[in-house]
PDB file of N, CA and C in Angstrom:
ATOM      1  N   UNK A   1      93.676  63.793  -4.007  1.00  0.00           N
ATOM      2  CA  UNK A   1      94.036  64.865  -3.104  1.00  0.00           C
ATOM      3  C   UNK A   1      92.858  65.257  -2.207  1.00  0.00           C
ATOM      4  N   UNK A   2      91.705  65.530  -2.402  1.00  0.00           N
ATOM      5  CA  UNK A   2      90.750  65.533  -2.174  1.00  0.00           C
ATOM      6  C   UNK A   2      90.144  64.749  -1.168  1.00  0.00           C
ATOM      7  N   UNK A   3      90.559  63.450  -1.216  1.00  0.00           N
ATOM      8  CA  UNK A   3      89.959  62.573   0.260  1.00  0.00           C
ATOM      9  C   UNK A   3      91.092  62.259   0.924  1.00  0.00           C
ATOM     10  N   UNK A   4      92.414  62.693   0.484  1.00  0.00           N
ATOM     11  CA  UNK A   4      93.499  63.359   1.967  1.00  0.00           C
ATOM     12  C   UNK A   4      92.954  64.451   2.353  1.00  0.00           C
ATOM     13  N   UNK A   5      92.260  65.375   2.097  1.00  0.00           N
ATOM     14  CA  UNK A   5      92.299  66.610   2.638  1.00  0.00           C
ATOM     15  C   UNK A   5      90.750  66.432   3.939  1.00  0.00           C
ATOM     16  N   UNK A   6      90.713  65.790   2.807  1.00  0.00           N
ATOM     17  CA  UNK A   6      89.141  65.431   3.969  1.00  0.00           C
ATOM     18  C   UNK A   6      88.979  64.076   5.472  1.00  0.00           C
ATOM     19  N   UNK A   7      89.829  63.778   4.859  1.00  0.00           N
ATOM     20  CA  UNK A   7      91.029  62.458   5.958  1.00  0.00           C
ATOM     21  C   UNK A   7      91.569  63.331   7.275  1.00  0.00           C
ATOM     22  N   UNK A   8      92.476  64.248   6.738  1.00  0.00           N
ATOM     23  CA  UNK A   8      93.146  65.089   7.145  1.00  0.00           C
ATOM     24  C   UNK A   8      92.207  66.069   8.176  1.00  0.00           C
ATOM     25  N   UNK A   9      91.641  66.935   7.728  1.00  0.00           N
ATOM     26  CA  UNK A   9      90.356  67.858   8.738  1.00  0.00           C
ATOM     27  C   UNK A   9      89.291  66.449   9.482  1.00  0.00           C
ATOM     28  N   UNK A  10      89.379  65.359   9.323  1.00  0.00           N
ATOM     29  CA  UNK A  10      88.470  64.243  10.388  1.00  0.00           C
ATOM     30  C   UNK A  10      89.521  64.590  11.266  1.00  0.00           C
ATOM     31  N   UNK A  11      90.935  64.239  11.021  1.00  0.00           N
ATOM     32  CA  UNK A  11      91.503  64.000  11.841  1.00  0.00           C
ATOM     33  C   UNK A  11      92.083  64.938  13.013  1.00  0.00           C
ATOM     34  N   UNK A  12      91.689  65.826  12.782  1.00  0.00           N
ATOM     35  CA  UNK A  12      91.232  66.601  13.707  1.00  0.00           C
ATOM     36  C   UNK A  12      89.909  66.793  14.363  1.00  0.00           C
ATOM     37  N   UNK A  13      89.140  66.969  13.841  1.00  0.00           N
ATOM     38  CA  UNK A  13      87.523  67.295  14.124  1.00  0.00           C
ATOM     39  C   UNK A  13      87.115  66.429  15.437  1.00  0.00           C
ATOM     40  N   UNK A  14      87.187  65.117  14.400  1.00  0.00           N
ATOM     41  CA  UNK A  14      86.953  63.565  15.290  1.00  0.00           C
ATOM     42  C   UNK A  14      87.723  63.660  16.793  1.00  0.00           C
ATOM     43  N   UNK A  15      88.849  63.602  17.392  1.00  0.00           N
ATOM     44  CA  UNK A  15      89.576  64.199  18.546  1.00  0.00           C
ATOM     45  C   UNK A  15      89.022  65.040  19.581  1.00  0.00           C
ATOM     46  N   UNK A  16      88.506  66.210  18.474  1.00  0.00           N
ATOM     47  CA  UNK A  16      88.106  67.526  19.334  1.00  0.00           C
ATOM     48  C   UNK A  16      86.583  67.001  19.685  1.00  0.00           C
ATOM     49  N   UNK A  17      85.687  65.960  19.332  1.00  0.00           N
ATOM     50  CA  UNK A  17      84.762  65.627  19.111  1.00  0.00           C
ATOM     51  C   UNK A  17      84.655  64.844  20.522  1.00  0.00           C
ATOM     52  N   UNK A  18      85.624  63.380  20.649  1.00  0.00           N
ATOM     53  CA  UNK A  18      85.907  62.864  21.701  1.00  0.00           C
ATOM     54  C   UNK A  18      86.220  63.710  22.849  1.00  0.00           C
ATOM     55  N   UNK A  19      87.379  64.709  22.752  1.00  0.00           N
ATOM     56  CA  UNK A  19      87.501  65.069  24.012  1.00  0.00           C
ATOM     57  C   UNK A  19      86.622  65.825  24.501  1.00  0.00           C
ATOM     58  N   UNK A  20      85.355  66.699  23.829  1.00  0.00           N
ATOM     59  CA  UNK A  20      84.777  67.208  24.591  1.00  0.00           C
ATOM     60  C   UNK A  20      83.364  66.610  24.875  1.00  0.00           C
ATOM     61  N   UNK A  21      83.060  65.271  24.534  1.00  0.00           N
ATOM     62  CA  UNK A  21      81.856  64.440  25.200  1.00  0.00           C
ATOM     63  C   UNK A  21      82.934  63.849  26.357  1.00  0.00           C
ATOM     64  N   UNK A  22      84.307  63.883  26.140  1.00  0.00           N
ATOM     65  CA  UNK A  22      84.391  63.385  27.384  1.00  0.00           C
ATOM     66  C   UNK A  22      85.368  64.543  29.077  1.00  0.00           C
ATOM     67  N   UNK A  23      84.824  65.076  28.683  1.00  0.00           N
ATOM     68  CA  UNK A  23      85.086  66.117  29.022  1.00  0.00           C
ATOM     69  C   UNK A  23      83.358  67.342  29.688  1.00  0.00           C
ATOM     70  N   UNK A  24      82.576  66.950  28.854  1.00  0.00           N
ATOM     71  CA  UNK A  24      81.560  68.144  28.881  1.00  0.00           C
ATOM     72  C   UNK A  24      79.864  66.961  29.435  1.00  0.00           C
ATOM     73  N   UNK A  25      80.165  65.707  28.703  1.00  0.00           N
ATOM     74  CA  UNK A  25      79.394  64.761  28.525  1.00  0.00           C
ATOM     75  C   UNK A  25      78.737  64.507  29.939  1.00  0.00           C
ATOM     76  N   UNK A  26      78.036  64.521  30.268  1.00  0.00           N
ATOM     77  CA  UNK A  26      77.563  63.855  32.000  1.00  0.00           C
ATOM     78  C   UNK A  26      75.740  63.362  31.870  1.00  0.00           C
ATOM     79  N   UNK A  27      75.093  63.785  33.040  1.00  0.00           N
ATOM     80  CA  UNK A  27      73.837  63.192  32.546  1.00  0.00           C
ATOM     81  C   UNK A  27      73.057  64.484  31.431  1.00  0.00           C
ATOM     82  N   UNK A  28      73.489  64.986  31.578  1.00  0.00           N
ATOM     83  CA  UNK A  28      72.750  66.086  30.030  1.00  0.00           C
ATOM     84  C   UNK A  28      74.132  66.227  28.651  1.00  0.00           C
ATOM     85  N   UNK A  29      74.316  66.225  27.848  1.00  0.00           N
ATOM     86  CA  UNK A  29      75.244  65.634  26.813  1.00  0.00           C
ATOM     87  C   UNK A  29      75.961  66.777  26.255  1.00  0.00           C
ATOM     88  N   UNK A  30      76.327  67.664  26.934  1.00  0.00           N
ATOM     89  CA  UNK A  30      76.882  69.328  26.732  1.00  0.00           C
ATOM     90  C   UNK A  30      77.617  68.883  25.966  1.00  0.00           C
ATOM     91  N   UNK A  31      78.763  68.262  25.695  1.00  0.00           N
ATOM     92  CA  UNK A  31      80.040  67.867  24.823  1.00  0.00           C
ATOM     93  C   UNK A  31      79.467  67.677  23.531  1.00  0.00           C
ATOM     94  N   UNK A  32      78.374  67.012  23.452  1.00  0.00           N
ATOM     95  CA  UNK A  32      77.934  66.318  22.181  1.00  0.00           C
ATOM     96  C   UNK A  32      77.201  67.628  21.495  1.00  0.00           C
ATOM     97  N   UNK A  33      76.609  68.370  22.215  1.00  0.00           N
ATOM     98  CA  UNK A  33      75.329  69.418  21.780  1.00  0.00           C
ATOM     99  C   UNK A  33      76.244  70.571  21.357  1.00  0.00           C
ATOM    100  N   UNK A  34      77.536  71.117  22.125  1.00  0.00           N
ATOM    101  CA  UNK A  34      78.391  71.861  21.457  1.00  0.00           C
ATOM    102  C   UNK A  34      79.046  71.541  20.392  1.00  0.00           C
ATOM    103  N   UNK A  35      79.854  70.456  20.147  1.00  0.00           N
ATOM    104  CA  UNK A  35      80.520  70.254  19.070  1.00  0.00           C
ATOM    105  C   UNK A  35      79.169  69.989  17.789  1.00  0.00           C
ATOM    106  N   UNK A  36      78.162  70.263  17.872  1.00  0.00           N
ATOM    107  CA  UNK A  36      76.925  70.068  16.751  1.00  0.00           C
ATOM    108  C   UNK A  36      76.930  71.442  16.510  1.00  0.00           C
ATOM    109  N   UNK A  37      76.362  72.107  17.597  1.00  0.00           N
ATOM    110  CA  UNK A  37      76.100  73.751  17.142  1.00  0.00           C
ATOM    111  C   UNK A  37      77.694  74.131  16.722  1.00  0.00           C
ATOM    112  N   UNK A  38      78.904  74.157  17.401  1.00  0.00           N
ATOM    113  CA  UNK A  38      79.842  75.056  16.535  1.00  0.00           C
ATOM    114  C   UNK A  38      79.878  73.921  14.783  1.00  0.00           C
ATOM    115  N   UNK A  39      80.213  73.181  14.676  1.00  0.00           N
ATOM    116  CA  UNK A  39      80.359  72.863  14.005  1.00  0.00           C
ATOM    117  C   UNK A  39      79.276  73.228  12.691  1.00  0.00           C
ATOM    118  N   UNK A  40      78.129  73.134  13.360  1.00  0.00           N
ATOM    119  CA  UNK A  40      76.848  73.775  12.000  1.00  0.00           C
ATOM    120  C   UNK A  40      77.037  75.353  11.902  1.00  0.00           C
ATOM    121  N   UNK A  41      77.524  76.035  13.074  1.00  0.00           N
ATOM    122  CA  UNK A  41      77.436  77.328  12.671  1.00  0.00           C
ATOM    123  C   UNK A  41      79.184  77.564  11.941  1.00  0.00           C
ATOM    124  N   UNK A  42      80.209  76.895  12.062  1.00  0.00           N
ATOM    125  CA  UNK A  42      80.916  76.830  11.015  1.00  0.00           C
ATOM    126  C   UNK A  42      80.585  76.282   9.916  1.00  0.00           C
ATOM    127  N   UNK A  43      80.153  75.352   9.483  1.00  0.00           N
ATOM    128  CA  UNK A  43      79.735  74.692   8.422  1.00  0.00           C
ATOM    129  C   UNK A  43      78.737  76.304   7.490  1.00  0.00           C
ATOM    130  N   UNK A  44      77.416  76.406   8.424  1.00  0.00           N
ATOM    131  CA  UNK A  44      77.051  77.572   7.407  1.00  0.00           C
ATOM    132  C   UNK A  44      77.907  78.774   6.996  1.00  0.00           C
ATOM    133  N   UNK A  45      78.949  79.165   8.178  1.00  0.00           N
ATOM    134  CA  UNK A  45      79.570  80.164   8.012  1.00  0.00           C
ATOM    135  C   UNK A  45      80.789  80.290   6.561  1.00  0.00           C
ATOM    136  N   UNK A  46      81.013  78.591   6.485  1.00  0.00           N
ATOM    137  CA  UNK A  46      81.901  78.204   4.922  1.00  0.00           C
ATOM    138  C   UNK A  46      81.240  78.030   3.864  1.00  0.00           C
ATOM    139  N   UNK A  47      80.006  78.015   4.004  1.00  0.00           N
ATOM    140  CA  UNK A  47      78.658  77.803   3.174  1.00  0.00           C
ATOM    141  C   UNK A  47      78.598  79.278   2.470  1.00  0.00           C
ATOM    142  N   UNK A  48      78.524  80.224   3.663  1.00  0.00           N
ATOM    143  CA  UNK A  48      77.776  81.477   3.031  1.00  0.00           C
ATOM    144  C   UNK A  48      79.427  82.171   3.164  1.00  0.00           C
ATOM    145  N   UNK A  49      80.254  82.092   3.152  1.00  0.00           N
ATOM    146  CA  UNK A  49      81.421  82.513   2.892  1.00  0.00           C
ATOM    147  C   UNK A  49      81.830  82.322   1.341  1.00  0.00           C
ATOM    148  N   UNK A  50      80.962  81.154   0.611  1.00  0.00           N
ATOM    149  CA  UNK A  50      80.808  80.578  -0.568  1.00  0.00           C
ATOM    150  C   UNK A  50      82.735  79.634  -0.626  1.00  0.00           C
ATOM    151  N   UNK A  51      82.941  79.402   0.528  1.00  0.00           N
ATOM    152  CA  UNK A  51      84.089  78.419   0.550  1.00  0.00           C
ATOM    153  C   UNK A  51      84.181  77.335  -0.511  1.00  0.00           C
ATOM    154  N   UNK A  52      85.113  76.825  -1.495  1.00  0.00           N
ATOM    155  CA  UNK A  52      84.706  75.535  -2.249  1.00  0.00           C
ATOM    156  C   UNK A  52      85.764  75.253  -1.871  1.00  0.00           C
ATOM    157  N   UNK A  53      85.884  73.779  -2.976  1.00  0.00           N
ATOM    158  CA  UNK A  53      87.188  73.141  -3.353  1.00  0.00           C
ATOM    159  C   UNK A  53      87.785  72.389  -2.263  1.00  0.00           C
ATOM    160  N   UNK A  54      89.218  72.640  -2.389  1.00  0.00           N
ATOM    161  CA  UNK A  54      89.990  71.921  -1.910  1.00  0.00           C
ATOM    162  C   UNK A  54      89.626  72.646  -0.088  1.00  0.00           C
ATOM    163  N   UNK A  55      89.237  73.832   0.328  1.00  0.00           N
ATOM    164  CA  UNK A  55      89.129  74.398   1.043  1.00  0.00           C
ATOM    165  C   UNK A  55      88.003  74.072   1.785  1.00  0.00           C
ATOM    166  N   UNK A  56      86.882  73.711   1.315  1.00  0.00           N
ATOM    167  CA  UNK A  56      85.687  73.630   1.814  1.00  0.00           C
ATOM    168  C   UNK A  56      85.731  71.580   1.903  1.00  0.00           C
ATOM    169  N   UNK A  57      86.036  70.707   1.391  1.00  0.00           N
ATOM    170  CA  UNK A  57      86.907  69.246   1.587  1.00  0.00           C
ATOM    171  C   UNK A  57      87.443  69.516   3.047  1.00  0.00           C
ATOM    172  N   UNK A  58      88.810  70.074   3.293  1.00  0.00           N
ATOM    173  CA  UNK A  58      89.551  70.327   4.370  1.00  0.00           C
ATOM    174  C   UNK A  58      88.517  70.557   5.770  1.00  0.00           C
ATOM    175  N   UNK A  59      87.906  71.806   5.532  1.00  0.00           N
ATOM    176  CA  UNK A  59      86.737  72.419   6.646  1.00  0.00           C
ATOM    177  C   UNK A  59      85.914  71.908   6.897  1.00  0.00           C
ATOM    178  N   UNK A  60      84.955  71.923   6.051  1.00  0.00           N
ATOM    179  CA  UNK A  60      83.351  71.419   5.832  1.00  0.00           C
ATOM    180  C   UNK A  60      83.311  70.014   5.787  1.00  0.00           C
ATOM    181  N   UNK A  61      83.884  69.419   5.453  1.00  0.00           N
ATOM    182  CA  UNK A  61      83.426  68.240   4.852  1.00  0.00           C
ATOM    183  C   UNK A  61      84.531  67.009   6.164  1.00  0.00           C
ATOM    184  N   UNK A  62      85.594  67.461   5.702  1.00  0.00           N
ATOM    185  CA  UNK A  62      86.518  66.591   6.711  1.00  0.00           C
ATOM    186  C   UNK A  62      86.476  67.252   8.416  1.00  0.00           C
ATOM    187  N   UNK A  63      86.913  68.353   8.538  1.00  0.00           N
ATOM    188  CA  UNK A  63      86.840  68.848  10.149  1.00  0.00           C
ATOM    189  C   UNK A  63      85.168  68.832  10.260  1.00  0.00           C
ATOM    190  N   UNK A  64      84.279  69.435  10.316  1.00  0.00           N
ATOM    191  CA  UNK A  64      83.098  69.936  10.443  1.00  0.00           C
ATOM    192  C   UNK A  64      82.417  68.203  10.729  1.00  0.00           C
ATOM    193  N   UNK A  65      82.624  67.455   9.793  1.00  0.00           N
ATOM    194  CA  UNK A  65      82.399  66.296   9.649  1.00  0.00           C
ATOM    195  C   UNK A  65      82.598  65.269  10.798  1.00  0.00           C
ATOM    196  N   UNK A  66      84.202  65.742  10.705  1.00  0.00           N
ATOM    197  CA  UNK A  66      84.365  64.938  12.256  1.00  0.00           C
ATOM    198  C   UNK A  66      84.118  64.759  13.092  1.00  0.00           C
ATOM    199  N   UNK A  67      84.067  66.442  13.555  1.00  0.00           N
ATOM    200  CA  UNK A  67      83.636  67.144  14.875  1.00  0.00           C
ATOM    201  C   UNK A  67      82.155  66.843  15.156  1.00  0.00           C
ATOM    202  N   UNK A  68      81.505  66.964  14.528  1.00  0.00           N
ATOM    203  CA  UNK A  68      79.629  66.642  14.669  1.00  0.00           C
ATOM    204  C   UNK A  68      79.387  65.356  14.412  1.00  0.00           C
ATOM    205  N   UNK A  69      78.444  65.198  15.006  1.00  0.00           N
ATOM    206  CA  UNK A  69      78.212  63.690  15.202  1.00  0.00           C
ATOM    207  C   UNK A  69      76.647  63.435  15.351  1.00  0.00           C
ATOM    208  N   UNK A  70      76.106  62.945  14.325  1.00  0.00           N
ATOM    209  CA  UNK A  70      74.401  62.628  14.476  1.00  0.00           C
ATOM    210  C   UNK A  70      73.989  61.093  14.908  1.00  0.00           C
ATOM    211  N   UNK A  71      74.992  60.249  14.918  1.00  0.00           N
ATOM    212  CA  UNK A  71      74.734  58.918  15.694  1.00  0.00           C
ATOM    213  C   UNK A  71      74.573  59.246  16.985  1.00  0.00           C
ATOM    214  N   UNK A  72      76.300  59.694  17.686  1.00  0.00           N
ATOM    215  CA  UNK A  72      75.949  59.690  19.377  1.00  0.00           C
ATOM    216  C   UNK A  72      74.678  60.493  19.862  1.00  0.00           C
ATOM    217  N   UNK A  73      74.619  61.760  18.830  1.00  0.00           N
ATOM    218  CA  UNK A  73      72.692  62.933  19.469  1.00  0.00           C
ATOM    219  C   UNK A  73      71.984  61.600  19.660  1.00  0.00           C
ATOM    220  N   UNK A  74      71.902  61.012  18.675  1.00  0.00           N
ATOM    221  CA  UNK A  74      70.628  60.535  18.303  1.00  0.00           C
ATOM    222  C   UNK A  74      70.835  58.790  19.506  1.00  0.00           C
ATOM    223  N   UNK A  75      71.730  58.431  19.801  1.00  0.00           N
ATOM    224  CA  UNK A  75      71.692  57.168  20.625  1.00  0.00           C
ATOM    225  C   UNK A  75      71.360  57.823  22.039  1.00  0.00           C
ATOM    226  N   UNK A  76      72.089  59.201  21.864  1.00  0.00           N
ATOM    227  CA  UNK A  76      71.613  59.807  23.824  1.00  0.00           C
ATOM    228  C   UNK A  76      70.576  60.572  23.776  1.00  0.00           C
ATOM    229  N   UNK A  77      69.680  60.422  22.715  1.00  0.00           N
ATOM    230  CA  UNK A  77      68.385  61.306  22.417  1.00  0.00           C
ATOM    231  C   UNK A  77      67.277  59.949  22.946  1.00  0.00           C
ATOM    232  N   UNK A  78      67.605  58.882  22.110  1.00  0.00           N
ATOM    233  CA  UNK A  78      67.482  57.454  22.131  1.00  0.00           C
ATOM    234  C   UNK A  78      67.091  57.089  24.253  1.00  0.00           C
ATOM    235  N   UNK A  79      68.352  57.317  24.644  1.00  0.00           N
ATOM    236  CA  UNK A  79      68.714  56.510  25.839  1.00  0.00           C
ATOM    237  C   UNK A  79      68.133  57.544  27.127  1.00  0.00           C
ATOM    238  N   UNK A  80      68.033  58.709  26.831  1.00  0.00           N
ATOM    239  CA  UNK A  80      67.570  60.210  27.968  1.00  0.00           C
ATOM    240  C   UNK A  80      66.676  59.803  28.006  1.00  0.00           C
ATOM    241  N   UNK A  81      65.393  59.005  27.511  1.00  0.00           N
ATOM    242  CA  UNK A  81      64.305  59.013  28.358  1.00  0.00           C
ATOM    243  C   UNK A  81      63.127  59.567  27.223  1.00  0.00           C
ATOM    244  N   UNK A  82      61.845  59.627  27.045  1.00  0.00           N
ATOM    245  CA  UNK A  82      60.945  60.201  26.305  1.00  0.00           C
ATOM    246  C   UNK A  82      61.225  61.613  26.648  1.00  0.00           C
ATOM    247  N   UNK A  83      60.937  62.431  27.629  1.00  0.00           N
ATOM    248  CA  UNK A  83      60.904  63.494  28.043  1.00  0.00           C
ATOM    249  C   UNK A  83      62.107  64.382  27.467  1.00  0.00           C
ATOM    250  N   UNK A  84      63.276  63.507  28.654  1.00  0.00           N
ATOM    251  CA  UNK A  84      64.485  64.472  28.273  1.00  0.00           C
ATOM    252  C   UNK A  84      65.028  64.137  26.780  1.00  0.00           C
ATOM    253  N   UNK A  85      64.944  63.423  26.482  1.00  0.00           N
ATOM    254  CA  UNK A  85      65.382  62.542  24.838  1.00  0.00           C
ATOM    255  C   UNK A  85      64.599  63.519  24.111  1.00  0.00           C
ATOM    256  N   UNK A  86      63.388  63.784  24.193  1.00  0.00           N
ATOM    257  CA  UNK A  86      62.816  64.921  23.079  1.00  0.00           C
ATOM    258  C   UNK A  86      63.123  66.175  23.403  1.00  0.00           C
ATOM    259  N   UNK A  87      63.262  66.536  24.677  1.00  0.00           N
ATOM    260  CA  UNK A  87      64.071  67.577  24.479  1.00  0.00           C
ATOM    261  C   UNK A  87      65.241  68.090  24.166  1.00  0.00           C
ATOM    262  N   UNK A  88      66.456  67.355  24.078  1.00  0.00           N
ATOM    263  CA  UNK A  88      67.417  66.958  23.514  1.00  0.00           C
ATOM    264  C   UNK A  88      67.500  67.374  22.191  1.00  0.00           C
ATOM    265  N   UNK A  89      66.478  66.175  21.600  1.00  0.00           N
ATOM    266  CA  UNK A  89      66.864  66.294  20.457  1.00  0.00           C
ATOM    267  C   UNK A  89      65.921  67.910  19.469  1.00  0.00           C
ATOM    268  N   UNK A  90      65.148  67.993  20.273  1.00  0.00           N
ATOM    269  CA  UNK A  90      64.113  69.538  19.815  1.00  0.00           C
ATOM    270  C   UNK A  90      65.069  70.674  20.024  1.00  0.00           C
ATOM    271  N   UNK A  91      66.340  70.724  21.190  1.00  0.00           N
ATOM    272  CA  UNK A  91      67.165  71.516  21.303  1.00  0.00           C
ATOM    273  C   UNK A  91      68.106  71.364  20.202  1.00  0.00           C
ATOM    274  N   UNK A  92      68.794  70.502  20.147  1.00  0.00           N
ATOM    275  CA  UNK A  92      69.757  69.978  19.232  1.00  0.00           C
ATOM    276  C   UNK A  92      69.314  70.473  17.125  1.00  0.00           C
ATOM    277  N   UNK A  93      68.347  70.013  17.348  1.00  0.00           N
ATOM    278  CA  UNK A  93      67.800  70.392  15.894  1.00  0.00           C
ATOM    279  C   UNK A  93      67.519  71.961  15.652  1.00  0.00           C
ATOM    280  N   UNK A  94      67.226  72.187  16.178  1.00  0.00           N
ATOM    281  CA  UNK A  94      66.537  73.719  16.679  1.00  0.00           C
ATOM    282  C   UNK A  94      67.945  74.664  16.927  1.00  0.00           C
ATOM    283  N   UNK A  95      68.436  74.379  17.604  1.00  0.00           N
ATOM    284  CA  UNK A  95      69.623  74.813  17.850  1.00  0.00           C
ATOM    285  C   UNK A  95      70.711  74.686  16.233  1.00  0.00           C
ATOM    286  N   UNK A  96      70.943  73.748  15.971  1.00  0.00           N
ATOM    287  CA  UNK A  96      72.118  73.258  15.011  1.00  0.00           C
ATOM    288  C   UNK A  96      71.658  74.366  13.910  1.00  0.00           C
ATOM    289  N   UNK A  97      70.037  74.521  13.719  1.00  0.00           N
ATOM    290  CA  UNK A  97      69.642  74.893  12.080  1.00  0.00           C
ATOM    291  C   UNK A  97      69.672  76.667  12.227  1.00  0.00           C
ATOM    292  N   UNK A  98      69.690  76.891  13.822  1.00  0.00           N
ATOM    293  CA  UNK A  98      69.454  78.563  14.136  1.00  0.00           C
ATOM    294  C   UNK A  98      71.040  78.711  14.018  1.00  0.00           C
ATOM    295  N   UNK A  99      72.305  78.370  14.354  1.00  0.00           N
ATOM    296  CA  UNK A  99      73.407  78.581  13.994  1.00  0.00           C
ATOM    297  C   UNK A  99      74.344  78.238  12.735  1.00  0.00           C
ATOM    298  N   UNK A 100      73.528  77.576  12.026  1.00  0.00           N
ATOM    299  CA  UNK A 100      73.831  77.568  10.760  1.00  0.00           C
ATOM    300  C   UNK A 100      73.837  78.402   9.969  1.00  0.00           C
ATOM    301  N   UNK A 101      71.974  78.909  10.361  1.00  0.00           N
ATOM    302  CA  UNK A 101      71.982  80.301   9.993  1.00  0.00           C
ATOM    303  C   UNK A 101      72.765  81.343  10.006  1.00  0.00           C
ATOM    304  N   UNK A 102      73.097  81.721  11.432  1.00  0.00           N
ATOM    305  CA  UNK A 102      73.338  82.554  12.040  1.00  0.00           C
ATOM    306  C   UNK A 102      74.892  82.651  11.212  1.00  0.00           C
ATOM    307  N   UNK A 103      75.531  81.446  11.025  1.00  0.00           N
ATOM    308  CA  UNK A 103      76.926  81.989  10.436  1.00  0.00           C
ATOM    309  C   UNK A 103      77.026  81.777   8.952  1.00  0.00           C
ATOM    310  N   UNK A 104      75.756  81.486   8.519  1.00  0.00           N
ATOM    311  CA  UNK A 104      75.930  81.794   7.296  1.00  0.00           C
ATOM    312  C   UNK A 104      75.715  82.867   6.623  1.00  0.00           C
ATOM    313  N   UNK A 105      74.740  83.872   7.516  1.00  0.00           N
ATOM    314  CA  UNK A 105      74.544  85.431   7.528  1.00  0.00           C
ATOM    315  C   UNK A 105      75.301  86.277   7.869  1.00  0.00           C
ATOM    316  N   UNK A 106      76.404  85.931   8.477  1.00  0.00           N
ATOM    317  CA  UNK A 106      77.186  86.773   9.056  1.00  0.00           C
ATOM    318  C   UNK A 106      78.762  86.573   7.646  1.00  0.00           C
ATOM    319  N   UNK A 107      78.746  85.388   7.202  1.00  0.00           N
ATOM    320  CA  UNK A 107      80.242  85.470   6.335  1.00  0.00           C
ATOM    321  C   UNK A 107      79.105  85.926   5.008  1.00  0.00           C
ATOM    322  N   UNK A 108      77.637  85.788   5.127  1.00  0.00           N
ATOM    323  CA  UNK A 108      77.582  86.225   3.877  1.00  0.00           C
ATOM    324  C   UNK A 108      77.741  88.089   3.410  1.00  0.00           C
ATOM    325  N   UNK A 109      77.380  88.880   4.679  1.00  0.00           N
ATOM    326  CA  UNK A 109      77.101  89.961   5.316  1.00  0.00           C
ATOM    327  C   UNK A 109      78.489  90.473   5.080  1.00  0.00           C
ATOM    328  N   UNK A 110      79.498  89.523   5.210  1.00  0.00           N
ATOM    329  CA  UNK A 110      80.789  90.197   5.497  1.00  0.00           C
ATOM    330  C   UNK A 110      81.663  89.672   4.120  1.00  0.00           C
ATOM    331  N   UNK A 111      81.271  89.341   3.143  1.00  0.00           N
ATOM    332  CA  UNK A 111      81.820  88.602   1.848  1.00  0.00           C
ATOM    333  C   UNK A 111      81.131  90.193   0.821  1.00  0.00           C
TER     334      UNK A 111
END
């Protein structure tokens, strides 16, 4: 049951993942850099919500999963250039770990 449920939330995530690199994606990688930050600041927010189980499979693990993507950062972190490529990815990291936070303080605040 457990890796349907997590099948199930890719199969969404993954979608919402595509359409908005292709959609947001151009020469700076907005599509890719959003679906990282919401997805980490949901991810902490099911974290510090203390989400498990079959619930946190579904969210975290299958949607959250889908939706974020550390190959494509890291091939257009790769391909931007020394300059913009480290900044990229200094945003991206920096960014992903401050909204992780950020929603894991807030469902913990509110739990």
């Amino acid at each position: 049951m457990t890796a349907l449920l997590v099948a199930l939330g890719a199969a969404v995530g993954a979608p919402l993942r595509y359409l908005a690199g292709r959609l947001l994606d151009g020469r700076t990688h907005w599509g890719t850099l959003a679906v990282n930050l919401a997805g980490s600041a949901m991810l902490g927010a099911l974290v510090g919500a203390a989400v498990r189980g079959e619930w946190l499979a579904l969210l975290g693990t299958g949607f959250c999963g889908g939706l974020t993507t550390y190959s494509s950062f890291a091939v257009q972190a790769v391909g931007s250039g020394p300059r913009r490529g480290t900044a990229y990815a200094v945003i991206t990291v920096t960014g992903c770990l401050a909204v992780a936070t950020l929603g894991h303080l807030v469902a913990t605040s509110l739990s």
